[in-house]
PDB file of N, CA and C in Angstrom:
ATOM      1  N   UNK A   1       6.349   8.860  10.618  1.00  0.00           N
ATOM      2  CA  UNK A   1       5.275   9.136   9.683  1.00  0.00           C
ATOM      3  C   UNK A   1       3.945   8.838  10.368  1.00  0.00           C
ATOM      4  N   UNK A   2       2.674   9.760  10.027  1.00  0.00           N
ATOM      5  CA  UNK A   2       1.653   9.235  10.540  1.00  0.00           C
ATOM      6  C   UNK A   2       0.654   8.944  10.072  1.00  0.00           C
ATOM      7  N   UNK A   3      -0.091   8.697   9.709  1.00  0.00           N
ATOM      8  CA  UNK A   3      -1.430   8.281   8.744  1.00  0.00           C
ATOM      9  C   UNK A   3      -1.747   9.003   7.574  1.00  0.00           C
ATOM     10  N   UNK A   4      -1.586  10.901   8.171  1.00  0.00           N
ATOM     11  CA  UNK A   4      -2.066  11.214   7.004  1.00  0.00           C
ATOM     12  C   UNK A   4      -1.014  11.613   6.351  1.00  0.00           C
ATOM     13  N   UNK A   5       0.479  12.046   6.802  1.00  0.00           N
ATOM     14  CA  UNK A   5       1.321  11.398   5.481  1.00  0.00           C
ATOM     15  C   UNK A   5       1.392  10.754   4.746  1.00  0.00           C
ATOM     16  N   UNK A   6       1.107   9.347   5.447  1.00  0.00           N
ATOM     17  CA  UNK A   6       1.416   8.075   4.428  1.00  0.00           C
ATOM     18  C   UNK A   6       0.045   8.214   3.048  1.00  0.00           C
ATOM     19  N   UNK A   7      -1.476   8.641   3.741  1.00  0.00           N
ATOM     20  CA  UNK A   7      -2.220   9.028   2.702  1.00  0.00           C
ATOM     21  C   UNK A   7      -1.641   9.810   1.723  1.00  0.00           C
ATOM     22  N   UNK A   8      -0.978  11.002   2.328  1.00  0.00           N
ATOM     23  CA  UNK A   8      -0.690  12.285   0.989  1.00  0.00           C
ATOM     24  C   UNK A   8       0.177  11.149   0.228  1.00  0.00           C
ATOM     25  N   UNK A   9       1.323  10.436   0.845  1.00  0.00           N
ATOM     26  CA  UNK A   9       2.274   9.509  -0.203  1.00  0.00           C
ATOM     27  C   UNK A   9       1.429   9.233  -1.080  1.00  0.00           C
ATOM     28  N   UNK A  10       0.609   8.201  -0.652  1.00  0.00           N
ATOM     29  CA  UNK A  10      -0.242   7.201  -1.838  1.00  0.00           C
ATOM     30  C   UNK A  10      -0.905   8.316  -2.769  1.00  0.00           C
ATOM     31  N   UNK A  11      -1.324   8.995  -2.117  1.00  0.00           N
ATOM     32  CA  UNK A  11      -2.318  10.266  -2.939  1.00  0.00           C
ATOM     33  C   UNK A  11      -1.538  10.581  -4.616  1.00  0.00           C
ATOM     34  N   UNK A  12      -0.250  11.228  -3.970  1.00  0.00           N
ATOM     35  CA  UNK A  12       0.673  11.727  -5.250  1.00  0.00           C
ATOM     36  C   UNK A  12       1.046  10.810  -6.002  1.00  0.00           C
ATOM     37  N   UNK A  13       0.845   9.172  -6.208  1.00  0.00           N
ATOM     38  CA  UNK A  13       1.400   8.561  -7.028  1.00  0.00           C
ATOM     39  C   UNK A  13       0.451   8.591  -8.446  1.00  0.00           C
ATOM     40  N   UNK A  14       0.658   8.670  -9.500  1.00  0.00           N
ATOM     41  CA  UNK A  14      -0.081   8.596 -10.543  1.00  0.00           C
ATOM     42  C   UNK A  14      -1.171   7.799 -10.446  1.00  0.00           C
ATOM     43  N   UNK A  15      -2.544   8.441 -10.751  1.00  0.00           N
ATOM     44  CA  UNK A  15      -3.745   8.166 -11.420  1.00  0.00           C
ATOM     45  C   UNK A  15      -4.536   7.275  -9.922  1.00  0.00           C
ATOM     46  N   UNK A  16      -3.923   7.595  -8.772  1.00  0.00           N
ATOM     47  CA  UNK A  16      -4.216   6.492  -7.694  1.00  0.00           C
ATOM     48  C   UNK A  16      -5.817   7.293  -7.342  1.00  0.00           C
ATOM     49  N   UNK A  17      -6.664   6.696  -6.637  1.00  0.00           N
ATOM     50  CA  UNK A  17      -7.833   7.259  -5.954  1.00  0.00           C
ATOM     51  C   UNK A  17      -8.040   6.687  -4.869  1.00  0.00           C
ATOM     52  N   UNK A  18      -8.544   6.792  -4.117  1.00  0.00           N
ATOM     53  CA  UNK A  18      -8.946   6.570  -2.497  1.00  0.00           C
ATOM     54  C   UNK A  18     -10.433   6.599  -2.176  1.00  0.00           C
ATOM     55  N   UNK A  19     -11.158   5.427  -1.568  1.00  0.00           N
ATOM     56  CA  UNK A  19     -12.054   5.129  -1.608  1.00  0.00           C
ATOM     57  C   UNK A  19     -12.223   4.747  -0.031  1.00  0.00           C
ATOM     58  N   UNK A  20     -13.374   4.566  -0.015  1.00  0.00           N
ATOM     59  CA  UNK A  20     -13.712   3.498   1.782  1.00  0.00           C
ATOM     60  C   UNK A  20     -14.899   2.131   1.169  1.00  0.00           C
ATOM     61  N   UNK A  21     -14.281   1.286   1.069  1.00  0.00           N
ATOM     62  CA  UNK A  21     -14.966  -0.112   0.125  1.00  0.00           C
ATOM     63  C   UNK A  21     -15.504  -0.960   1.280  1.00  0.00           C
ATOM     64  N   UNK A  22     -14.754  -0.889   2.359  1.00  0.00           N
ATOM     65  CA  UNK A  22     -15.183  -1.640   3.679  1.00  0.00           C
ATOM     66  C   UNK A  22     -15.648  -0.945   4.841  1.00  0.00           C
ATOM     67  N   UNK A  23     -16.292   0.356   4.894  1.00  0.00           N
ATOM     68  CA  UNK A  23     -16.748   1.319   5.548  1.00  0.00           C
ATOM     69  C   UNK A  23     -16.262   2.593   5.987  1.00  0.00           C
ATOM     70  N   UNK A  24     -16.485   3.281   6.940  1.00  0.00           N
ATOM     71  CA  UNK A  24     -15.728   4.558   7.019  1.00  0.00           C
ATOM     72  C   UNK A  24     -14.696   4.213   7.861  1.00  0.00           C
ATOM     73  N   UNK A  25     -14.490   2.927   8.332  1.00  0.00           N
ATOM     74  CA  UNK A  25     -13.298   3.457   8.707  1.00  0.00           C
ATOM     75  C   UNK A  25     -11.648   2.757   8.358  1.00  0.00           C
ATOM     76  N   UNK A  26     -11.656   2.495   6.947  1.00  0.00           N
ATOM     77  CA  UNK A  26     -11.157   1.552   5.749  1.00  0.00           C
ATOM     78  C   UNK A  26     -10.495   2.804   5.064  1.00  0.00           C
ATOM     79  N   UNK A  27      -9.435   3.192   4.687  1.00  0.00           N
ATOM     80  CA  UNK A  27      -9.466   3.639   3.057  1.00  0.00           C
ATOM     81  C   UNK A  27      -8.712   3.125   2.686  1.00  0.00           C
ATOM     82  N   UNK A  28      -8.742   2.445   1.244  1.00  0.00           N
ATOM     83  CA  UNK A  28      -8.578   1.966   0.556  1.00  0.00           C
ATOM     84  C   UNK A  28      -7.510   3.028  -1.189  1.00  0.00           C
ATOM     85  N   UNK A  29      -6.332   2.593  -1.080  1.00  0.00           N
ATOM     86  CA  UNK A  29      -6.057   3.172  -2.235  1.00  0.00           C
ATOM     87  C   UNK A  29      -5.675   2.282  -3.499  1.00  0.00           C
ATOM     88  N   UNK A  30      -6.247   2.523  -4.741  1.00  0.00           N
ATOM     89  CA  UNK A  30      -6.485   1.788  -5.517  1.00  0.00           C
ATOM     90  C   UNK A  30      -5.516   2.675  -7.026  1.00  0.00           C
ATOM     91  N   UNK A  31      -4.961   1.879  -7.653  1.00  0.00           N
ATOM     92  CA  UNK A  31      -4.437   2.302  -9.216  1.00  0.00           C
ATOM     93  C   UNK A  31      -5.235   1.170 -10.274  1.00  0.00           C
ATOM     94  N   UNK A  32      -5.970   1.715 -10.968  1.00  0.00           N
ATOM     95  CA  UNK A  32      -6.514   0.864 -12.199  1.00  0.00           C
ATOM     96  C   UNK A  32      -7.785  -0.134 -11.385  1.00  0.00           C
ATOM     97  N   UNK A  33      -7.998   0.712 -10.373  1.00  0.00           N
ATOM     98  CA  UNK A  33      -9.423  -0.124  -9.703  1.00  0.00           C
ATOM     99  C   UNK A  33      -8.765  -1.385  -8.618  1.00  0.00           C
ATOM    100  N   UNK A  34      -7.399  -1.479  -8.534  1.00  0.00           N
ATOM    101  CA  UNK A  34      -6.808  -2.504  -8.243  1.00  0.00           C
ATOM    102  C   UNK A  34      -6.346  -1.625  -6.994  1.00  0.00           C
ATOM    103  N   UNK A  35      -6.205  -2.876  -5.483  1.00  0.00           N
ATOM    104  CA  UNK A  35      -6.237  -1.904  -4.048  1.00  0.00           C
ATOM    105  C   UNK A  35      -4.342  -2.181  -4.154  1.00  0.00           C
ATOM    106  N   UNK A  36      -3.914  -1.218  -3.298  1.00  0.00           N
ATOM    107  CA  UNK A  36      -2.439  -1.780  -3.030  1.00  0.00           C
ATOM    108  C   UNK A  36      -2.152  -1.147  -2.057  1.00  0.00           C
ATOM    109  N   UNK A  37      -2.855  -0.300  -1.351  1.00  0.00           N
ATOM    110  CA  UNK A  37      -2.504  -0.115   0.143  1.00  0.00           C
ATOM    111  C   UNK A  37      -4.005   0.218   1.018  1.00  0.00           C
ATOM    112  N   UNK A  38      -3.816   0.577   2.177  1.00  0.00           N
ATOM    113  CA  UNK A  38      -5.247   0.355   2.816  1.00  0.00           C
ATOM    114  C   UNK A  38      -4.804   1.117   4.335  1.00  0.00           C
ATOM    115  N   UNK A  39      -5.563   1.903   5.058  1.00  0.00           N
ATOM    116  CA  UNK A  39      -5.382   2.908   6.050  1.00  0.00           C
ATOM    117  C   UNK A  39      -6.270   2.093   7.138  1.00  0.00           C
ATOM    118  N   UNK A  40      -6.088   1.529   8.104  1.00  0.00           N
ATOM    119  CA  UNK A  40      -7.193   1.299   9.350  1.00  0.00           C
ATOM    120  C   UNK A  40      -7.300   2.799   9.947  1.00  0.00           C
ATOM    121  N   UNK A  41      -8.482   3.048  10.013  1.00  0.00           N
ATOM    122  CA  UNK A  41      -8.655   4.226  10.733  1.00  0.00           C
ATOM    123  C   UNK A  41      -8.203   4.655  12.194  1.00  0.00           C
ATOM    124  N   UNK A  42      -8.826   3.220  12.820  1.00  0.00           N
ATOM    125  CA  UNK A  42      -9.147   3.134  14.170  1.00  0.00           C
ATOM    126  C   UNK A  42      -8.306   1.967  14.551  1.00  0.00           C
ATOM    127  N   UNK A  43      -7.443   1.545  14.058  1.00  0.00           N
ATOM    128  CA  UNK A  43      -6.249   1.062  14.572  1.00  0.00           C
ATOM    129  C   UNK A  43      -5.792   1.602  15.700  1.00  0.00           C
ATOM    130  N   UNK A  44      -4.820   0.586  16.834  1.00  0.00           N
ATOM    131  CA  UNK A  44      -4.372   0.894  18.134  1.00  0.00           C
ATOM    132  C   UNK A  44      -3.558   1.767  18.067  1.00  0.00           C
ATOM    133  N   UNK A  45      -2.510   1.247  16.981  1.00  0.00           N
ATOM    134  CA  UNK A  45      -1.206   2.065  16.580  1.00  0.00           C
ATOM    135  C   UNK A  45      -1.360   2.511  14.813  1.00  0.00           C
ATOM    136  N   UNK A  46      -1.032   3.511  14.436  1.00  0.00           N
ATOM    137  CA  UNK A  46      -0.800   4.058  13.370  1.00  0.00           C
ATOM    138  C   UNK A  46      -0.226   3.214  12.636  1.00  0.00           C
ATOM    139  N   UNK A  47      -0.807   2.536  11.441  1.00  0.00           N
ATOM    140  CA  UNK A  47      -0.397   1.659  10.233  1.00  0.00           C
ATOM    141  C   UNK A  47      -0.700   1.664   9.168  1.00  0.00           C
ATOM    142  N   UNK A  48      -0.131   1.041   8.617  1.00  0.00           N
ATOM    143  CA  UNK A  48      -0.715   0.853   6.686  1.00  0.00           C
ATOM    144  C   UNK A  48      -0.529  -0.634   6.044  1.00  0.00           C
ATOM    145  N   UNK A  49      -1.745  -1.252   5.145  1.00  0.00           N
ATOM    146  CA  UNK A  49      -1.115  -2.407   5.034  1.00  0.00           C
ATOM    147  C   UNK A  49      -0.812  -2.221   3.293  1.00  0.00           C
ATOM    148  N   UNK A  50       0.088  -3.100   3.255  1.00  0.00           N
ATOM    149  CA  UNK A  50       0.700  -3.274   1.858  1.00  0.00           C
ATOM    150  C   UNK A  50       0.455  -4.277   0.871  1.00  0.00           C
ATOM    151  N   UNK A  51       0.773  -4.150  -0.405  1.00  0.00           N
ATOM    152  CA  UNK A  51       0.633  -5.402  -0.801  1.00  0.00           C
ATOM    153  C   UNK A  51       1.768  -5.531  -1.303  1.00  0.00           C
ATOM    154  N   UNK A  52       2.779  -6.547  -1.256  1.00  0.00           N
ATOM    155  CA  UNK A  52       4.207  -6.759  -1.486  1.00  0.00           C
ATOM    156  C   UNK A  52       4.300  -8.608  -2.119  1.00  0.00           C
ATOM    157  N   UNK A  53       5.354  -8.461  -2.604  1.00  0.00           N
ATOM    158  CA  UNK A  53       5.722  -9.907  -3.293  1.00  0.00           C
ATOM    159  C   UNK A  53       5.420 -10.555  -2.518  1.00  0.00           C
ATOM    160  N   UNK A  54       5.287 -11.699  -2.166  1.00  0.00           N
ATOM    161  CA  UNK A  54       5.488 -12.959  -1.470  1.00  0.00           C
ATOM    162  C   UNK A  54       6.927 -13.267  -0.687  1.00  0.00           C
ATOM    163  N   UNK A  55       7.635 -13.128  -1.494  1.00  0.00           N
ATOM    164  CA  UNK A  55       9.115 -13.270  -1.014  1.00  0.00           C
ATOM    165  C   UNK A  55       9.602 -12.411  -0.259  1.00  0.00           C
ATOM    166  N   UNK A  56       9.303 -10.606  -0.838  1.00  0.00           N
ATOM    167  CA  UNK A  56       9.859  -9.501  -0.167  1.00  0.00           C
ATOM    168  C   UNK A  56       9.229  -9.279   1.164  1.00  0.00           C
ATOM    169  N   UNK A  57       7.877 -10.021   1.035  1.00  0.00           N
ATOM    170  CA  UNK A  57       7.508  -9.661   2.530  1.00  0.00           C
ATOM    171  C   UNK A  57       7.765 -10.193   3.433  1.00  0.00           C
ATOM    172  N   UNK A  58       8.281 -11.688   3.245  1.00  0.00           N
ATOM    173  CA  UNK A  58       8.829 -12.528   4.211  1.00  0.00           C
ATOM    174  C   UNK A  58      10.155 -12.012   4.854  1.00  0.00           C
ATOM    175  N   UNK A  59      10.748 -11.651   3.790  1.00  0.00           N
ATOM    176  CA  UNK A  59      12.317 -10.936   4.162  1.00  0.00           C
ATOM    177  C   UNK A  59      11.976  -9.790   5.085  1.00  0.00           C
ATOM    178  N   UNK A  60      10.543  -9.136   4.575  1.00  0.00           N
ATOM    179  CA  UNK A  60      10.814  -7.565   5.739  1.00  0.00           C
ATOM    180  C   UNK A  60      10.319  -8.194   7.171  1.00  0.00           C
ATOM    181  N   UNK A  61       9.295  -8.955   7.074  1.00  0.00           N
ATOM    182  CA  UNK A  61       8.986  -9.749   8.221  1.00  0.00           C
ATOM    183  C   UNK A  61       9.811  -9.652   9.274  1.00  0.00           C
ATOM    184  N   UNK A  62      10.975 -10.887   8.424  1.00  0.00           N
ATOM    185  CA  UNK A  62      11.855 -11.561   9.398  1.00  0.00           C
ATOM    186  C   UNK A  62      13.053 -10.270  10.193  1.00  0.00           C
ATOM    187  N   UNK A  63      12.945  -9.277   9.132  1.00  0.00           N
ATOM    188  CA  UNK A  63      14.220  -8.299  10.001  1.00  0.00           C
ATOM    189  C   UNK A  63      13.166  -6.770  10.330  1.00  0.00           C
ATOM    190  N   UNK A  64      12.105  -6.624  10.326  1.00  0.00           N
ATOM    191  CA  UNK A  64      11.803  -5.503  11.211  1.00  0.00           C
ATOM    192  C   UNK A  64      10.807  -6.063  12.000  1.00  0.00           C
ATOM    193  N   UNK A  65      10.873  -5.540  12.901  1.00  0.00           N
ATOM    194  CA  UNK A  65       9.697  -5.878  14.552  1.00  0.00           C
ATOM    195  C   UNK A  65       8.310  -4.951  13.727  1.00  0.00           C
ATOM    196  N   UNK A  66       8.530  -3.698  12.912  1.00  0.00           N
ATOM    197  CA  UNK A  66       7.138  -3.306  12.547  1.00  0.00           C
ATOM    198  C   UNK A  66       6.874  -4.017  11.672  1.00  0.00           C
ATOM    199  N   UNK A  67       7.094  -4.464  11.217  1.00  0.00           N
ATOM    200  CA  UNK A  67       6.132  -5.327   9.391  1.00  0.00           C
ATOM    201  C   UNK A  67       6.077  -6.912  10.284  1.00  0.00           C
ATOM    202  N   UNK A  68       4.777  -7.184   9.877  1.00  0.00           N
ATOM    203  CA  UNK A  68       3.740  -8.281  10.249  1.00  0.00           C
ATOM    204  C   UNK A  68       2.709  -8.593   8.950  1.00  0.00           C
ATOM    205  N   UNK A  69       2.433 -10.135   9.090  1.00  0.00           N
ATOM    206  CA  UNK A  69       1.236 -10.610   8.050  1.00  0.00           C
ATOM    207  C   UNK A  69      -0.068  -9.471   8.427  1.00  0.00           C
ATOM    208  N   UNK A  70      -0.674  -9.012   7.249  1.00  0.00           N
ATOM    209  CA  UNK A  70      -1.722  -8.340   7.719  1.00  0.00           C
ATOM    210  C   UNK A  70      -2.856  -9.205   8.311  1.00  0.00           C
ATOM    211  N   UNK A  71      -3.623  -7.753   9.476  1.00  0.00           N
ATOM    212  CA  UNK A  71      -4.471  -8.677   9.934  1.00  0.00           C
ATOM    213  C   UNK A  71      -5.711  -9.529   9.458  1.00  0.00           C
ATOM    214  N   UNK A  72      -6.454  -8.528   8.685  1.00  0.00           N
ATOM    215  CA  UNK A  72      -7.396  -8.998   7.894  1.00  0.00           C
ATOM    216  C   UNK A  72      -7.626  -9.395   5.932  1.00  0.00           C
ATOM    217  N   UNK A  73      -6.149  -9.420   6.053  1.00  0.00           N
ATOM    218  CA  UNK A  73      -5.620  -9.937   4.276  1.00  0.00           C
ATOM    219  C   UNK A  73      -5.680 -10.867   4.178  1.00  0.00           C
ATOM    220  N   UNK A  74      -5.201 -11.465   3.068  1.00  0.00           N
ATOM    221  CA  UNK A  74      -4.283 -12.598   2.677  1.00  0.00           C
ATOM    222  C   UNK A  74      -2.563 -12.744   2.964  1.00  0.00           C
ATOM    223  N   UNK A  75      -2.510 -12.745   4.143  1.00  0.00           N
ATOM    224  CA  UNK A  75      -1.599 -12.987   4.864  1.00  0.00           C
ATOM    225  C   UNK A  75      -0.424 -13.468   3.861  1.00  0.00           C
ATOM    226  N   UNK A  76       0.060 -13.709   2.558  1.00  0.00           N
ATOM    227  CA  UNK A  76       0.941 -14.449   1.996  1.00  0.00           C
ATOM    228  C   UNK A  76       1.066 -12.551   1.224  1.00  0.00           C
ATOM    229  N   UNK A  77      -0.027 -12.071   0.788  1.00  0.00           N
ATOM    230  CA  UNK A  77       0.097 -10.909  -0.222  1.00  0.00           C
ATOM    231  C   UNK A  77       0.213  -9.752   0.368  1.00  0.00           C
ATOM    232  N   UNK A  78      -0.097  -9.227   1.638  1.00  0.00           N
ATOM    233  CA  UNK A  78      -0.214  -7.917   2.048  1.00  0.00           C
ATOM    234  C   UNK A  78       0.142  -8.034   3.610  1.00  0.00           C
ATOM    235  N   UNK A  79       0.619  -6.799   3.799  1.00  0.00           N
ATOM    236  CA  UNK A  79       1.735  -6.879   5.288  1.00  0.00           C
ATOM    237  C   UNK A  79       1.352  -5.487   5.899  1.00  0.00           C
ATOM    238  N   UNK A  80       1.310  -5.781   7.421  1.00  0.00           N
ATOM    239  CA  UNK A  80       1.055  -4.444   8.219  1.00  0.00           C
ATOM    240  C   UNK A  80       2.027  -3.925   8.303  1.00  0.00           C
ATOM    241  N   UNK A  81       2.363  -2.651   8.510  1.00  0.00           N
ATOM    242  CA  UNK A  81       3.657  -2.107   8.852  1.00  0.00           C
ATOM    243  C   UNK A  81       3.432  -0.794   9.367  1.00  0.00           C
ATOM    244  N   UNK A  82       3.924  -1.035  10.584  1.00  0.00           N
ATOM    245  CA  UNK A  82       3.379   0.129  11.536  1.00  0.00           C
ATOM    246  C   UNK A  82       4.185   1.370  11.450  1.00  0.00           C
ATOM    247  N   UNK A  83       3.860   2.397  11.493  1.00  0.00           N
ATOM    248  CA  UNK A  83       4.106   3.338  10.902  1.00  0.00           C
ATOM    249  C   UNK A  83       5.224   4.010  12.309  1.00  0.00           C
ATOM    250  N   UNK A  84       5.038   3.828  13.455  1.00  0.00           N
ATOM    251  CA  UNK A  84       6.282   4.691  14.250  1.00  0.00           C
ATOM    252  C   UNK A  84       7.249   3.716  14.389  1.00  0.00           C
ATOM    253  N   UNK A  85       7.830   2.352  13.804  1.00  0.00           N
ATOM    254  CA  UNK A  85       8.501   1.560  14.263  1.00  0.00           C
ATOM    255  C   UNK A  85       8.759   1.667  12.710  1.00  0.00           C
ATOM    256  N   UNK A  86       9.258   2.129  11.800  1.00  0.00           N
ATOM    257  CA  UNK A  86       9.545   2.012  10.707  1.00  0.00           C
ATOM    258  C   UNK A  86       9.990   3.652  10.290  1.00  0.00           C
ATOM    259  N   UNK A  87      11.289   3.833   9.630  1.00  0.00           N
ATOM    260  CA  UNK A  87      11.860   5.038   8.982  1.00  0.00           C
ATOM    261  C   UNK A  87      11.117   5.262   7.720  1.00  0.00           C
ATOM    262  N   UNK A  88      10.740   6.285   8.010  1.00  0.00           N
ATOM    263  CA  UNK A  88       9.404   7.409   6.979  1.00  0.00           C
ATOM    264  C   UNK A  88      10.010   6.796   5.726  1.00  0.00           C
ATOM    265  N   UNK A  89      11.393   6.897   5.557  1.00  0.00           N
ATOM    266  CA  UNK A  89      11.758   6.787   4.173  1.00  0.00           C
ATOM    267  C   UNK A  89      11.851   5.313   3.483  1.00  0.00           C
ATOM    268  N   UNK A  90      11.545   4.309   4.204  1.00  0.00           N
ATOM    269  CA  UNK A  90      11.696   2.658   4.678  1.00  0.00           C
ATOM    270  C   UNK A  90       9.941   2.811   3.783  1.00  0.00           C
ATOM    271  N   UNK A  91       9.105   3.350   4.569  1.00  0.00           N
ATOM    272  CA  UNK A  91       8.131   3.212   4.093  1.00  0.00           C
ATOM    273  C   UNK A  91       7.464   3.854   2.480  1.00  0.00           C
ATOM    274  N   UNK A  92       7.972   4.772   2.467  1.00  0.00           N
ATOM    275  CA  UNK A  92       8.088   5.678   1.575  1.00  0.00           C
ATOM    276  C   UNK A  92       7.810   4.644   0.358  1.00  0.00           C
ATOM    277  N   UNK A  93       8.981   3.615   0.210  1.00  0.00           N
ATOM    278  CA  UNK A  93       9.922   2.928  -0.751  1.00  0.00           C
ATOM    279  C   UNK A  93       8.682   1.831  -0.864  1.00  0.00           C
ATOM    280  N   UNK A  94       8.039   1.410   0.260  1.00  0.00           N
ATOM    281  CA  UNK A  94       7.087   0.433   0.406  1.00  0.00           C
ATOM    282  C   UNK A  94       6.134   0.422  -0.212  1.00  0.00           C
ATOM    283  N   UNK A  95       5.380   1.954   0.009  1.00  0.00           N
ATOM    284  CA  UNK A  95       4.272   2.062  -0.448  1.00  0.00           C
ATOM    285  C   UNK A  95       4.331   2.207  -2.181  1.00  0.00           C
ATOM    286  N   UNK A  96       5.557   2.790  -2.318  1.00  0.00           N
ATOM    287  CA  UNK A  96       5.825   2.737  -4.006  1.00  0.00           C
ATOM    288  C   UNK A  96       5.803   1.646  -4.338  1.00  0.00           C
ATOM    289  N   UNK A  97       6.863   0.810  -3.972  1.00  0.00           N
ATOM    290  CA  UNK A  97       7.114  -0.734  -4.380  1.00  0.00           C
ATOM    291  C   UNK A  97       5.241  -1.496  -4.628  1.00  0.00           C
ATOM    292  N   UNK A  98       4.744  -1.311  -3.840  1.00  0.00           N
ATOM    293  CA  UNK A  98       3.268  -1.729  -3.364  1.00  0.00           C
ATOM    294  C   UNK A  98       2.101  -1.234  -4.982  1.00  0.00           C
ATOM    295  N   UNK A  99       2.695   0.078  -5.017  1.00  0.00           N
ATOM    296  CA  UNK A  99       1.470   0.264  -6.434  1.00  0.00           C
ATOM    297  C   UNK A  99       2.270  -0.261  -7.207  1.00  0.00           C
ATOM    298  N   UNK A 100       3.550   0.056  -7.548  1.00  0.00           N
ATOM    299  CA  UNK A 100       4.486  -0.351  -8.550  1.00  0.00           C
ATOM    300  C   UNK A 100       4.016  -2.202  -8.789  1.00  0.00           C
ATOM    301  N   UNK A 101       4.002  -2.699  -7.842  1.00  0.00           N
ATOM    302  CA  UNK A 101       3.158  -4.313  -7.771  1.00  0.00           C
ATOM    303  C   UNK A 101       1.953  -4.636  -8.861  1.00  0.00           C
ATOM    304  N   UNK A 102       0.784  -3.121  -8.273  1.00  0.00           N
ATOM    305  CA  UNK A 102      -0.355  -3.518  -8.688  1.00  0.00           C
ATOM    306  C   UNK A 102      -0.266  -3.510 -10.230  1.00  0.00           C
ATOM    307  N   UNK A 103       0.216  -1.884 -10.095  1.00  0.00           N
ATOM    308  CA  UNK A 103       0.304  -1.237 -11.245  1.00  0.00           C
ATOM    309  C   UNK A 103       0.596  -2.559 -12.422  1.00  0.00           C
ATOM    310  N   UNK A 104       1.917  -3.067 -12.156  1.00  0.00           N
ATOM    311  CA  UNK A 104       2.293  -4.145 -13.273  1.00  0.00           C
ATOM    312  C   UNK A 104       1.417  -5.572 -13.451  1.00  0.00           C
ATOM    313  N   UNK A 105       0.648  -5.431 -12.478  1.00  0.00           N
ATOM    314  CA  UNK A 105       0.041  -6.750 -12.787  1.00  0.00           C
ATOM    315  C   UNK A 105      -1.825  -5.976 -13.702  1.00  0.00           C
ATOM    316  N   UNK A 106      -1.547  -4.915 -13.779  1.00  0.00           N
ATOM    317  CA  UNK A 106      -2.934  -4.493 -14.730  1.00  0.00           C
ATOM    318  C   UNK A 106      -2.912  -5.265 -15.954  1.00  0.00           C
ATOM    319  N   UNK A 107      -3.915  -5.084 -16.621  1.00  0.00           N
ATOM    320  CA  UNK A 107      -4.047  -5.467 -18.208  1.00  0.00           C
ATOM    321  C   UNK A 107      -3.270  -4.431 -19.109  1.00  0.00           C
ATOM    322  N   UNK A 108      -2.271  -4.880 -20.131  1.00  0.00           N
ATOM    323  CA  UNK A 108      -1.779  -4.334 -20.944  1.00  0.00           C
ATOM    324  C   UNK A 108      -2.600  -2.808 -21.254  1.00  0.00           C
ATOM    325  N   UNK A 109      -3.696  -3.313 -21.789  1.00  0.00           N
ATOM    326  CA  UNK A 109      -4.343  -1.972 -22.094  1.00  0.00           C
ATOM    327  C   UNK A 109      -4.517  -1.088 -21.452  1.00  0.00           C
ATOM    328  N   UNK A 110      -4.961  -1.210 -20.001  1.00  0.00           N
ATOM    329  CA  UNK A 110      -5.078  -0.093 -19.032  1.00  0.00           C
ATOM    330  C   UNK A 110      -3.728   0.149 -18.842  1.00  0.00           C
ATOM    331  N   UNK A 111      -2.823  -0.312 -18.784  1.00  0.00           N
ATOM    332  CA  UNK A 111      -1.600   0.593 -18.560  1.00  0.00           C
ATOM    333  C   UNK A 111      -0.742   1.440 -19.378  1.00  0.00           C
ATOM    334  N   UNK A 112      -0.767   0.397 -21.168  1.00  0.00           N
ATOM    335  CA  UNK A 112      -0.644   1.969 -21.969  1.00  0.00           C
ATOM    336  C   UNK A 112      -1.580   3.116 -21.845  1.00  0.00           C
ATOM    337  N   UNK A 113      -2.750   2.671 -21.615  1.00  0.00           N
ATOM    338  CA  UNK A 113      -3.604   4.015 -21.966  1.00  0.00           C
ATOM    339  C   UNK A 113      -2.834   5.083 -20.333  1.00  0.00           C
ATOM    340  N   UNK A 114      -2.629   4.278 -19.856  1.00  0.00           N
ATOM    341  CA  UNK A 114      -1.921   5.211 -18.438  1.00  0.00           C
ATOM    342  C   UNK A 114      -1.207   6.095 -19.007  1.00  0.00           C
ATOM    343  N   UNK A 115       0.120   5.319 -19.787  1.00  0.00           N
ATOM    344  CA  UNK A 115       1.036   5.550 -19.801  1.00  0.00           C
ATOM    345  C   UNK A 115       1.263   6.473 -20.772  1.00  0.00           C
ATOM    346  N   UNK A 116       0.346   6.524 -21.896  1.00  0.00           N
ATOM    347  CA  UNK A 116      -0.412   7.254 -22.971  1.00  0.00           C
ATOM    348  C   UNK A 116      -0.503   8.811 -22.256  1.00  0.00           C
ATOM    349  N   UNK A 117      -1.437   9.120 -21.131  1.00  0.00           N
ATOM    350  CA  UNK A 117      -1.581  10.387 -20.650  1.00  0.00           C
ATOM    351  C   UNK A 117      -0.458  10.671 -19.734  1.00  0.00           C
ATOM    352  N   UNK A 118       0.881   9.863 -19.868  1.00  0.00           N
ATOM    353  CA  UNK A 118       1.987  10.992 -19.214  1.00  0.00           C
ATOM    354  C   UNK A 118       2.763  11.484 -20.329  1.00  0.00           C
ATOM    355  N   UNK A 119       2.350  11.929 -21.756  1.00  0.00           N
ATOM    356  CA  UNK A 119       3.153  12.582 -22.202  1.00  0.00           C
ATOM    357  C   UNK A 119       2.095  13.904 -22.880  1.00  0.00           C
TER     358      UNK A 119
END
């Protein structure tokens, strides 16, 4: 997978938008104003960072050579994971898991009203 796959991923998930909050060369994808994944532009190697449980990220840590504490996060909440050392579909699952995160930690209200315009 390469960068701008992993963008189109995040792109198609419901109600998500994409921003550059830390300059042009940042994007930032956000559900309910809330970030849950993030593109380095100008990264060495092609990556994406995540935001994942606490627990789950330790586990991906410890068994793939691509997933690492991110560099410029909160190292306990969000994880690099380099995009050619990781199966497209590995990530795929990530980046879902990742809004699926944010998504649930919104305010009640913003998420019925979400949930309101999928029918």
């Amino acid at each position: 997978m390469n960068i701008e796959e992993a963008r189109e991923n995040a792109l198609k998930l419901p109600w998500v938008t994409e921003d550059t909050p830390f300059g042009p060369d940042v994007l930032t994808f956000r559900v309910g104003g809330r970030i849950f994944m993030a593109i380095g532009l100008n990264a060495e190697e092609p990556k994406v960072t995540v935001k994942l449980e606490p627990d789950f990220a330790e586990v991906l840590r410890e068994h793939y050579d691509g997933v690492s504490p991110a560099f410029h996060w909160n190292k306990k909440h969000w994880s690099d994971i380099c995009l050619e050392q990781i199966d497209d579909k590995q990530v795929k699952e990530w980046i879902q898991r990742a809004y699926n995160l944010v998504f649930s930690k919104l305010p009640k209200k913003i998420r019925e009203e979400y949930d309101s315009k999928k029918c």
